[in-house]
Protein backbone atom coordinates (compact mmCIF):
# COMPACT_ATOMS: atom_id res chain seq x y z
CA UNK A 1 0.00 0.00 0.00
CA UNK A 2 0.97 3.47 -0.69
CA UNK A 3 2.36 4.78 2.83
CA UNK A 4 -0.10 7.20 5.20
CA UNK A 5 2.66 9.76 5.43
CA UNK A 6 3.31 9.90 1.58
CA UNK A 7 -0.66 10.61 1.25
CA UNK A 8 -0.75 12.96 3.93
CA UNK A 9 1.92 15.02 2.38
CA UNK A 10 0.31 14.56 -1.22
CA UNK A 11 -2.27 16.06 0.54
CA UNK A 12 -0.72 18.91 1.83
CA UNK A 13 0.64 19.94 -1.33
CA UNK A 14 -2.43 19.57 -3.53
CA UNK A 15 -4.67 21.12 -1.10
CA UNK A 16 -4.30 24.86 -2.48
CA UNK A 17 -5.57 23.41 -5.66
CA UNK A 18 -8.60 20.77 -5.20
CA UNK A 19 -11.55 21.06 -3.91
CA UNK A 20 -12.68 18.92 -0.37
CA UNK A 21 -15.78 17.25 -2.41
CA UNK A 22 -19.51 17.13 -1.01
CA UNK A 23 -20.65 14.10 -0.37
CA UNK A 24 -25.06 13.99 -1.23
CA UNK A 25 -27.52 10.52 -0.46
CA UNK A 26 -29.19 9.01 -2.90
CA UNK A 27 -30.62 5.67 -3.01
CA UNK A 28 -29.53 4.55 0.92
CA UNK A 29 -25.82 5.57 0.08
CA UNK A 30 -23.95 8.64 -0.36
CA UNK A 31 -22.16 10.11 -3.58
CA UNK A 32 -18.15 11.54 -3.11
CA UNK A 33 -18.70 14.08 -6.04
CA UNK A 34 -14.97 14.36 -7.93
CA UNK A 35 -16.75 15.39 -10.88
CA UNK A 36 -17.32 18.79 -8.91
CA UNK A 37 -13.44 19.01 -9.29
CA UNK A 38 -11.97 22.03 -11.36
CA UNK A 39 -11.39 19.91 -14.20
CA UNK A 40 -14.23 17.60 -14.12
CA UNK A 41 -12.56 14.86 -12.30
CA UNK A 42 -10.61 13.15 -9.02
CA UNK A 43 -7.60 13.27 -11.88
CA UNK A 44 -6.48 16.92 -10.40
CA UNK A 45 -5.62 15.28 -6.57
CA UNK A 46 -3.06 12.81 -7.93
CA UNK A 47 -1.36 16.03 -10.54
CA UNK A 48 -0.99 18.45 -8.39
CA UNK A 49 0.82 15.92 -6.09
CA UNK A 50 3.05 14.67 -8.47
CA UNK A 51 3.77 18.00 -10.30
CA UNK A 52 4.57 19.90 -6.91
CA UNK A 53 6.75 16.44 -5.97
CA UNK A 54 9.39 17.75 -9.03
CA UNK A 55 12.04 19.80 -8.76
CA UNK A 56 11.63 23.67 -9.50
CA UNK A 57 14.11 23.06 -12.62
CA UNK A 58 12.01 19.65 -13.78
CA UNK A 59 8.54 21.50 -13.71
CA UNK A 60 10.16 24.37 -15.91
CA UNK A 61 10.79 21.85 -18.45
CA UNK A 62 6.76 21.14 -18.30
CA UNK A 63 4.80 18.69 -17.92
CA UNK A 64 3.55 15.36 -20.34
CA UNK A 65 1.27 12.43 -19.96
CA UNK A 66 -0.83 9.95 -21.48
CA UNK A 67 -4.59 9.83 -21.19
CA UNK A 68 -8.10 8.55 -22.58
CA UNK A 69 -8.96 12.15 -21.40
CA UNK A 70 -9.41 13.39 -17.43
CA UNK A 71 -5.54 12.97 -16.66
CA UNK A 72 -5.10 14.96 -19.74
CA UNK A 73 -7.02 18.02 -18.72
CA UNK A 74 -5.80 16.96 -15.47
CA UNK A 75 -2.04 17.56 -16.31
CA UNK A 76 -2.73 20.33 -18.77
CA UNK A 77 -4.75 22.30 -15.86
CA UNK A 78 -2.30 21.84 -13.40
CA UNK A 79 0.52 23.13 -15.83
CA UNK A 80 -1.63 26.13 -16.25
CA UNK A 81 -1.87 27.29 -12.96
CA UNK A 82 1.91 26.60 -12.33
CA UNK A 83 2.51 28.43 -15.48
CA UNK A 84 4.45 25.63 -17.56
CA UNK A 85 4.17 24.55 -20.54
CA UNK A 86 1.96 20.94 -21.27
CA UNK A 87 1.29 18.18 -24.31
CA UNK A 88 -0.71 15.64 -23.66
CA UNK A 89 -0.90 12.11 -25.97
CA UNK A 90 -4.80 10.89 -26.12
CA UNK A 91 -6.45 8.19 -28.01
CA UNK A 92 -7.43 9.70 -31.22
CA UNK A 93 -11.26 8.82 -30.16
CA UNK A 94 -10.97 10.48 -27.25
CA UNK A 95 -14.31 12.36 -26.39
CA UNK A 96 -14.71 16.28 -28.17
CA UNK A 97 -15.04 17.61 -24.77
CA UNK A 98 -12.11 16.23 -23.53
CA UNK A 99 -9.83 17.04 -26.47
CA UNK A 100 -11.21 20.61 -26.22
CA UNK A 101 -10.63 20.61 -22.25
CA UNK A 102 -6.80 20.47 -22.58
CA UNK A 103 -6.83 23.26 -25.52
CA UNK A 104 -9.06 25.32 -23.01
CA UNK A 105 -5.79 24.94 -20.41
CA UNK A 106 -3.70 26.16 -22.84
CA UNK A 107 -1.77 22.48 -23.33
CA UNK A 108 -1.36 20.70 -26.79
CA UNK A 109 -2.94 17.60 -27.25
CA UNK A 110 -0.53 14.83 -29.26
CA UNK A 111 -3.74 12.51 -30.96
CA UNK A 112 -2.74 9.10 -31.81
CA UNK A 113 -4.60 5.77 -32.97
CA UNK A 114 -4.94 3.39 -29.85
CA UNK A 115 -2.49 0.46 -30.50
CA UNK A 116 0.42 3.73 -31.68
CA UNK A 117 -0.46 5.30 -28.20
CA UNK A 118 -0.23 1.62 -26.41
CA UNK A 119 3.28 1.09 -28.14
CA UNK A 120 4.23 5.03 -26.82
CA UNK A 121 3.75 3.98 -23.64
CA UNK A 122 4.84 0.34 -23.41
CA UNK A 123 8.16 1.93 -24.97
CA UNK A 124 8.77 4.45 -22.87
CA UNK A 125 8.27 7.47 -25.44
CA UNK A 126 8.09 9.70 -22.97
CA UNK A 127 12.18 9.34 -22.41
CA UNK A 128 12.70 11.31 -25.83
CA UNK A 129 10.38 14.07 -24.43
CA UNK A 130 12.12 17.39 -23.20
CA UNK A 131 9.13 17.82 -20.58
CA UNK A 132 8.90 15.74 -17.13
CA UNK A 133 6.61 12.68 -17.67
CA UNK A 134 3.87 12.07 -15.21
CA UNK A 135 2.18 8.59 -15.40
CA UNK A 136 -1.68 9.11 -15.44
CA UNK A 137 -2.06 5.87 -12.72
CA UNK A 138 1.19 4.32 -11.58
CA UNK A 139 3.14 7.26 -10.54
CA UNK A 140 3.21 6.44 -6.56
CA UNK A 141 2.74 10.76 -6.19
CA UNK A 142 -0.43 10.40 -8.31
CA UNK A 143 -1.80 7.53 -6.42
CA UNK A 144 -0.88 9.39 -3.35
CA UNK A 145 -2.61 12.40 -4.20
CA UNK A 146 -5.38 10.38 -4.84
CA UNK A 147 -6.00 9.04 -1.29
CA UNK A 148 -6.76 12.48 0.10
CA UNK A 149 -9.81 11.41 -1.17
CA UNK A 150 -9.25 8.13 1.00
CA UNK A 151 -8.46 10.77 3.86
CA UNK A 152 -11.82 12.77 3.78
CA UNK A 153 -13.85 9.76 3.46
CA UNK A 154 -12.68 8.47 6.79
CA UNK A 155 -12.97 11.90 8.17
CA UNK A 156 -16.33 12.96 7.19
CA UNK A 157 -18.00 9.72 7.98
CA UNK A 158 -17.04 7.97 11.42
CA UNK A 159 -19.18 5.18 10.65
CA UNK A 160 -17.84 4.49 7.07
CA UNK A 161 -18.01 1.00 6.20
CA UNK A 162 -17.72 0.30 2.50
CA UNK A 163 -16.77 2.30 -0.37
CA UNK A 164 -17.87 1.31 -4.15
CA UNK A 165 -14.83 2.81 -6.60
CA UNK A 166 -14.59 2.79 -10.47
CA UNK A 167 -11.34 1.21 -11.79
CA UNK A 168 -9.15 1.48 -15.08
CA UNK A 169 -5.51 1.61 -14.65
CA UNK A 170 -6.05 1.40 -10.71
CA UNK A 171 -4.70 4.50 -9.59
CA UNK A 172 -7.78 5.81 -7.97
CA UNK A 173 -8.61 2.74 -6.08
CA UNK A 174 -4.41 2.15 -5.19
CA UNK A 175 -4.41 5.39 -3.41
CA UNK A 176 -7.98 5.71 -2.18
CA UNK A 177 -7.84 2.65 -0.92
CA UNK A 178 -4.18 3.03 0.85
CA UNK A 179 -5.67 5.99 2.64
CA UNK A 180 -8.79 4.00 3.76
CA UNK A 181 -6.95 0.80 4.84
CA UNK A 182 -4.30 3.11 6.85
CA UNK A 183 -6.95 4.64 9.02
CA UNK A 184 -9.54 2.25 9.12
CA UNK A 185 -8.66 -1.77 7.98
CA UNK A 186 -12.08 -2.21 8.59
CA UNK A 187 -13.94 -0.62 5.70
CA UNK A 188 -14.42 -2.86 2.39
CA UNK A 189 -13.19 -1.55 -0.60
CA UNK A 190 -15.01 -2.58 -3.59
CA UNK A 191 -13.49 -2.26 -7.32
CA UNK A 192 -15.94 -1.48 -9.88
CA UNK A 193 -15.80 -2.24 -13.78
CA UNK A 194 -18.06 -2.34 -17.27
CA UNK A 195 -18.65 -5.75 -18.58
CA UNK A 196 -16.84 -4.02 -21.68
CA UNK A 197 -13.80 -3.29 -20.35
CA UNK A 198 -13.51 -6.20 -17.15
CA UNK A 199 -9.77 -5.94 -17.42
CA UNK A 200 -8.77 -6.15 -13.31
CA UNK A 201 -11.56 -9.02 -13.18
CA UNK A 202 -9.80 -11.25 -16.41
CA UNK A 203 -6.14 -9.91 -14.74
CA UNK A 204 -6.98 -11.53 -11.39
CA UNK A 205 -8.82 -14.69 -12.59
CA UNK A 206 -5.66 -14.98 -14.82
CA UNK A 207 -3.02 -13.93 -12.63
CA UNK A 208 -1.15 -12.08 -15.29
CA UNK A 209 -2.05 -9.85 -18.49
CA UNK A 210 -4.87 -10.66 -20.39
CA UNK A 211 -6.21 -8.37 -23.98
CA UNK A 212 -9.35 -7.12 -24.25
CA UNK A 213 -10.81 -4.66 -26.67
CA UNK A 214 -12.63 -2.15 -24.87
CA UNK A 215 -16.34 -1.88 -25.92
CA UNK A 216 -17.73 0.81 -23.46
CA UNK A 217 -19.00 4.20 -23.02
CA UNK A 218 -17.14 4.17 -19.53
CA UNK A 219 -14.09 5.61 -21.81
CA UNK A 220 -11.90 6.64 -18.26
CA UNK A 221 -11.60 2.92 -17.43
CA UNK A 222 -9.95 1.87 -20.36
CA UNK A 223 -6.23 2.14 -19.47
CA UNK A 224 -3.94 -1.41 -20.16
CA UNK A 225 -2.94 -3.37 -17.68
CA UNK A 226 0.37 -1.80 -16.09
CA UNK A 227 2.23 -4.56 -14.04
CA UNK A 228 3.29 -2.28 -11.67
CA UNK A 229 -0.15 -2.01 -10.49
CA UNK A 230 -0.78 -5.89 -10.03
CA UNK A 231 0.17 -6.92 -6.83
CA UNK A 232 -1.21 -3.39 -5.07
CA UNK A 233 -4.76 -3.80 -6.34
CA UNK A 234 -4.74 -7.44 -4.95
CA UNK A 235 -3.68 -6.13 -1.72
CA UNK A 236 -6.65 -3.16 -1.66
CA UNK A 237 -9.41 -3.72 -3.35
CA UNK A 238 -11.72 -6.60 -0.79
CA UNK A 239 -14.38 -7.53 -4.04
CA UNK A 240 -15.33 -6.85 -7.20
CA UNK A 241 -18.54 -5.90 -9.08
CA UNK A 242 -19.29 -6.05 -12.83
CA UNK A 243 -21.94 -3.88 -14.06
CA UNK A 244 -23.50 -4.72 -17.63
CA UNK A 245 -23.11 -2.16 -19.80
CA UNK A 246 -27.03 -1.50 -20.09
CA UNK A 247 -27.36 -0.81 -16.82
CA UNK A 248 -24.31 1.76 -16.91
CA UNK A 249 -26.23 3.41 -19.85
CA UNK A 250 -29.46 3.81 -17.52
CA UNK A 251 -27.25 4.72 -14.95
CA UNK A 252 -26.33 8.19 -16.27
CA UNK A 253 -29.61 9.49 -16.77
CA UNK A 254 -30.74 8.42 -13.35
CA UNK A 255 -28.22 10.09 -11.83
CA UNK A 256 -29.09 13.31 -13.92
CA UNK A 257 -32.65 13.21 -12.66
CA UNK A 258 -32.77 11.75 -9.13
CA UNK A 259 -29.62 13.04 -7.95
CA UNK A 260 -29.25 16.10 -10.20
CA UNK A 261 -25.68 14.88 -10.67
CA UNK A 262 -23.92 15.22 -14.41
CA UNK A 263 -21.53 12.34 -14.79
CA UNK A 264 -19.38 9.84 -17.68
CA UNK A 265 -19.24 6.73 -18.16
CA UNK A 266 -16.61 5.79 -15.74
CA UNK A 267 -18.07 8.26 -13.34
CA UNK A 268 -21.39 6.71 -13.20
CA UNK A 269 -20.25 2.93 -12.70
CA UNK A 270 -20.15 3.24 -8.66
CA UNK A 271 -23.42 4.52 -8.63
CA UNK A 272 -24.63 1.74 -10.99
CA UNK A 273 -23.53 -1.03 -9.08
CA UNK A 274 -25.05 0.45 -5.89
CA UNK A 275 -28.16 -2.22 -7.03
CA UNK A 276 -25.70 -5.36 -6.95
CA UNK A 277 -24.95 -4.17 -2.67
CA UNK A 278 -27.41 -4.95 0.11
CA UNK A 279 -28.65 -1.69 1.94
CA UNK A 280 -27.85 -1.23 5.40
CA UNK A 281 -24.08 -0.25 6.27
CA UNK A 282 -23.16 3.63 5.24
CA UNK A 283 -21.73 2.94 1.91
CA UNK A 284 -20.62 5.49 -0.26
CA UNK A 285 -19.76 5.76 -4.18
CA UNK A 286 -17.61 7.67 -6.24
CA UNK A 287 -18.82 9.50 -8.73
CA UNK A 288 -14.89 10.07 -10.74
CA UNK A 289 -15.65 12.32 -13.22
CA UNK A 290 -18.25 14.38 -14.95
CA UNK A 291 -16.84 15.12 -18.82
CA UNK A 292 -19.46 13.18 -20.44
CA UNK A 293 -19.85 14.10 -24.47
CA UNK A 294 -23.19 16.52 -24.88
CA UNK A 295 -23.99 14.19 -27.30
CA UNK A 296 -23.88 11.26 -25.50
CA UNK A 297 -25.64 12.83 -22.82
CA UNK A 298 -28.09 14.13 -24.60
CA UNK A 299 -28.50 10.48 -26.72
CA UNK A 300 -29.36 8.32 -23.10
CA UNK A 301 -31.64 11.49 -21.52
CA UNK A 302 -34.08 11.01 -24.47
């Protein structure tokens, strides 16, 4: 597990620029809203750690990373407000919004075709790169900066005792769930997925990589499998949950009209397998991110 102190400081150095999320009921449990985040998603905790982690004369170089989209306008915001420069690779299907998100920022977007951007990162690209690379999920500073969000969980709800959390490369949950099972071993940590994209489900039952083609609107889980990440997730995450695909794509409009809550794909999948958990315990689920496509959005509220 990532270590308390390393997420406490994380913490501390992020804190100028995140916001300490609300957390709202709905449905017998209560929603952690990242998407209320200043760039849409949790992505900005786990930055701003890492960027304020590198030396004065690395950030001046700027900053680069890889992303389906939320790191991207992650990294490109938190450039921005430390006034360095930014590119970001994406997948060249990466959502409008989210390509237009790291323009807005004032970062430059690199667009390639998923298996070029795979073969980027498996290779190391980044090493040929004048700016400082930040890993979207394995960098231990993201994950750390992620479980702040681990921190005010456990702070804002004594009786916490299970937390439902959307997975793709695993950073979220890794650091989250560090935080959690630091202060309180107690509380069950439950990984959530798509049924197309169940890459941590096919890793586990396999015990080693496994390739699957990723056939979901819940485009923020679809990282590949990063073996750095393996033997961490088995240690945090307590269960998994699959939710079909149908259900995430009901999901999204419920949570526009009952809980008056905007979210994506990946944001919504928490929330969606709330139905697959028995009611009782306080239970809370993470809503990740809110940069859904108007489109999209517009396609499931109809």
């Amino acid at each position: 597990m990532i270590e308390l102190d390393r997420i406490r400081a994380a913490a501390t150095r992020a804190r100028p620029h995140v916001y300490r999320t609300p957390l709202v009921p709905v449905e017998g449990a209560l929603l952690k809203l990242e998407c209320l985040q200043p760039t849409g998603s949790f992505k900005v905790r786990g930055f701003f750690a890492a960027a304020l982690a590198l030396s004065d004369e690395q950030r001046r170089g700027g900053l680069i990373t890889v992303s389906a989209g939320n790191a991207a306008q992650a990294c490109a915001y938190a450039a921005h407000t430390l006034g360095v420069r930014c590119r970001v690779v994406m997948y060249d299907t990466a959502p409008p919004t989210k390509i237009e998100g790291v323009k807005r920022w004032g970062a430059t977007p690199l667009l390639m075709p998923r298996p070029a951007l795979l073969d980027w990162l498996a290779n190391r690209g980044w090493e040929s790169e004048p700016e400082a690379f930040i890993h979207p999920f394995a960098d231990t500073e993201v994950m750390a900066g992620h479980g702040s969000l681990g921190i005010e969980l456990v702070e804002d709800l004594p009786d916490l005792a299970r937390v439902l959390i959307p997975v793709g490369g695993g950073g979220l949950i890794g650091g989250t769930s560090s935080a959690i099972k630091g202060l309180r071993p107690d509380v069950e940590v439950i990984g959530v997925q798509s049924d197309g994209y169940p890459l941590w489900t096919r890793v586990l039952e396999a015990g080693g990589p496994v390739s699957i083609q990723p056939d979901t609107i819940a485009d923020g889980t679809t990282a590949p499998f990063d073996p750095r990440m393996f033997e961490l997730i088995k240690e945090v995450v307590d269960r998994w949950l699959t939710v079909p695909e149908p259900r995430l794509r009901a999901a999204i409009p419920e949570l526009a009209v009952a809980g008056k809550v905007v979210a994506e794909g990946a944001g919504a999948l928490a929330y969606a397998a709330l139905e697959q958990v028995p009611p009782g315990p306080v239970t809370v689920a993470v809503v990740s991110g809110g940069n859904i496509d108007p489109k999209l959005l517009a396609s499931l509220l109809s």
